[in-house]
Protein backbone atom coordinates (compact mmCIF):
# COMPACT_ATOMS: atom_id res chain seq x y z
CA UNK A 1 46.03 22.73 -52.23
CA UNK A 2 46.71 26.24 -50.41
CA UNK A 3 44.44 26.51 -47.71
CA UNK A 4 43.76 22.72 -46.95
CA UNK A 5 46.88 22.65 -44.83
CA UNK A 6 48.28 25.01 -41.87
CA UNK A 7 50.49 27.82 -43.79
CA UNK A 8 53.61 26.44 -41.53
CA UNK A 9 53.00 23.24 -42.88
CA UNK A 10 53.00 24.57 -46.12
CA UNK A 11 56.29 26.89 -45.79
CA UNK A 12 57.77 24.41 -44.51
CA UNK A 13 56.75 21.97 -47.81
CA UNK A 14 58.13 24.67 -49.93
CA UNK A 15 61.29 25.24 -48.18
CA UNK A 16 61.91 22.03 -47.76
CA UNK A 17 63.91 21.84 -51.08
CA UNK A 18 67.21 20.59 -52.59
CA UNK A 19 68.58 24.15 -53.62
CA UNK A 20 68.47 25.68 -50.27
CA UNK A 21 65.74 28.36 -51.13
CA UNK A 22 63.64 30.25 -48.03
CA UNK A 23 60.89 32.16 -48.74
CA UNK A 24 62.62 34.81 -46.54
CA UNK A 25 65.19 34.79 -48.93
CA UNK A 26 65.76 38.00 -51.57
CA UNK A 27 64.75 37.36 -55.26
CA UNK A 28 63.05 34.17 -54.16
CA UNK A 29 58.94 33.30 -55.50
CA UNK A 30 56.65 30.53 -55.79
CA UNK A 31 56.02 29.29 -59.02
CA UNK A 32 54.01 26.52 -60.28
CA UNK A 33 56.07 23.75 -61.85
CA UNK A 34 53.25 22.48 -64.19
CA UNK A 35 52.21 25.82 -65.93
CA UNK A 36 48.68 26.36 -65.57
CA UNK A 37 48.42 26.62 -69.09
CA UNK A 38 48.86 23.13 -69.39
CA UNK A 39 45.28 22.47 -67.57
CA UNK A 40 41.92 22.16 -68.55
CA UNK A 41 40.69 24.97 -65.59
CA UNK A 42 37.42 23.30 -66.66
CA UNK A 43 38.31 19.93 -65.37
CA UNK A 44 37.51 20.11 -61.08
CA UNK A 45 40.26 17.43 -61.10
CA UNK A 46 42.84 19.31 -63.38
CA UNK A 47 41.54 22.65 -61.49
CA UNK A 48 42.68 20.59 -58.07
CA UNK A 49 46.50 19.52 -59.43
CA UNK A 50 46.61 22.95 -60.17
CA UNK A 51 46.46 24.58 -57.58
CA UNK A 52 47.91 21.64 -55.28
CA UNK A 53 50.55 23.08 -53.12
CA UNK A 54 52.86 19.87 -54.74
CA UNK A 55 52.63 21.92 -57.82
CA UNK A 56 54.73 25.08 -56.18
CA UNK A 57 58.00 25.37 -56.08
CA UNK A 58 60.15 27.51 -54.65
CA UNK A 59 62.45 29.18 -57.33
CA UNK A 60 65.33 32.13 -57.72
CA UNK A 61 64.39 34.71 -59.92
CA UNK A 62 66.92 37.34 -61.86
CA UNK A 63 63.91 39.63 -62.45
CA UNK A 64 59.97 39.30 -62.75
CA UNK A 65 59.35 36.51 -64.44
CA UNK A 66 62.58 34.90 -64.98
CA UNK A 67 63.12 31.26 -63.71
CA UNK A 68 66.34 30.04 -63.15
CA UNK A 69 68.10 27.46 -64.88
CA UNK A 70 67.97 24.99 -62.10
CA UNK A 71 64.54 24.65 -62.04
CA UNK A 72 64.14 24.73 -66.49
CA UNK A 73 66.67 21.58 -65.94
CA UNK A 74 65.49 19.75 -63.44
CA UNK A 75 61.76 20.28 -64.95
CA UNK A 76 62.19 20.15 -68.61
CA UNK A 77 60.19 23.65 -68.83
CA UNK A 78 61.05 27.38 -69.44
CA UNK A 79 58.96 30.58 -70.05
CA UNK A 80 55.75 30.68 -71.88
CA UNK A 81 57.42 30.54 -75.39
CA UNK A 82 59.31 26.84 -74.68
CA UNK A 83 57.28 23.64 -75.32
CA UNK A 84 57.07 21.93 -71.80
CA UNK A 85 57.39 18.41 -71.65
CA UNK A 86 54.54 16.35 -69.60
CA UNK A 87 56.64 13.30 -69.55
CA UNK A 88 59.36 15.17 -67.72
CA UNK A 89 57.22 16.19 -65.43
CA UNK A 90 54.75 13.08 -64.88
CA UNK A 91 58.05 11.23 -64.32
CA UNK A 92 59.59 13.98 -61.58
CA UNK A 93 58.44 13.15 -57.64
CA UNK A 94 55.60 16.09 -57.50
CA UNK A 95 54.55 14.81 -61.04
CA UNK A 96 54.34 11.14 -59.90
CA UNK A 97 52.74 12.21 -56.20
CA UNK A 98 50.14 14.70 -58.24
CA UNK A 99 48.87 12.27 -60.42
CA UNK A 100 48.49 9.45 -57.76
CA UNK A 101 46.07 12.03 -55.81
CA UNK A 102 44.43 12.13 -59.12
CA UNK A 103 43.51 8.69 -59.47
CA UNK A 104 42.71 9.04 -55.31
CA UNK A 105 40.12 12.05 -55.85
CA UNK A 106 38.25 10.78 -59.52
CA UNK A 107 38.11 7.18 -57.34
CA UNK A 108 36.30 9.09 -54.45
CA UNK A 109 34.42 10.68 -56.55
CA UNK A 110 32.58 7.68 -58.18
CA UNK A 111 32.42 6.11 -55.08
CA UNK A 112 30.33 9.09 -53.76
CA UNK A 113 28.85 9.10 -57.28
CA UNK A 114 27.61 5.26 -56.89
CA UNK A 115 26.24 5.42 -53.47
């Protein structure tokens, strides 16, 4: 999650990606690759994958807002008004890594929950 990690570590998670893309670079953001929308914000453990800096991803944008096509490909999502498509996503490497430190934190949690 931003802020548990040095910033350099997390620039250099970001830019450390297959397209090439600095955060330097012009026309270049961070987006989230599971929309938030797709939470429940309610959930401290859906709240955490959130915000998890393997949930960012460094994309090219045209103009505010605009993804590029790379990204809608390689994710299975688009803009607000496209369905997005969990199993794409659960079955990409951040999707796979995200919900393993799932698993991790609710275990923790009923371990410190037990004792």
């Amino acid at each position: 999650m931003f802020g548990d990690s040095p910033i350099e570590d997390d620039i250099y998670y970001l830019e450390d990606n297959e397209f090439g893309l600095k955060l330097s670079d012009k026309q270049v953001s961070i987006a989230f690759i599971r929309p938030l929308r797709t939470f429940n914000m309610h959930c401290k453990f859906d709240h955490r994958m959130a915000n998890h800096i393997l949930n960012r991803i460094l994309v090219r944008r045209y103009f505010a807002g605009d993804l590029t096509k790379d990204w809608k490909v390689r994710y299975g999502v688009g803009d607000l008004s496209e369905k997005w498509d969990y199993e794409t996503w659960a079955s990409s490497k951040e999707g796979k890594q995200l919900l393993e430190l799932e698993c991790k934190w609710r275990e923790e949690d009923t371990m410190e929950f037990i004792q």
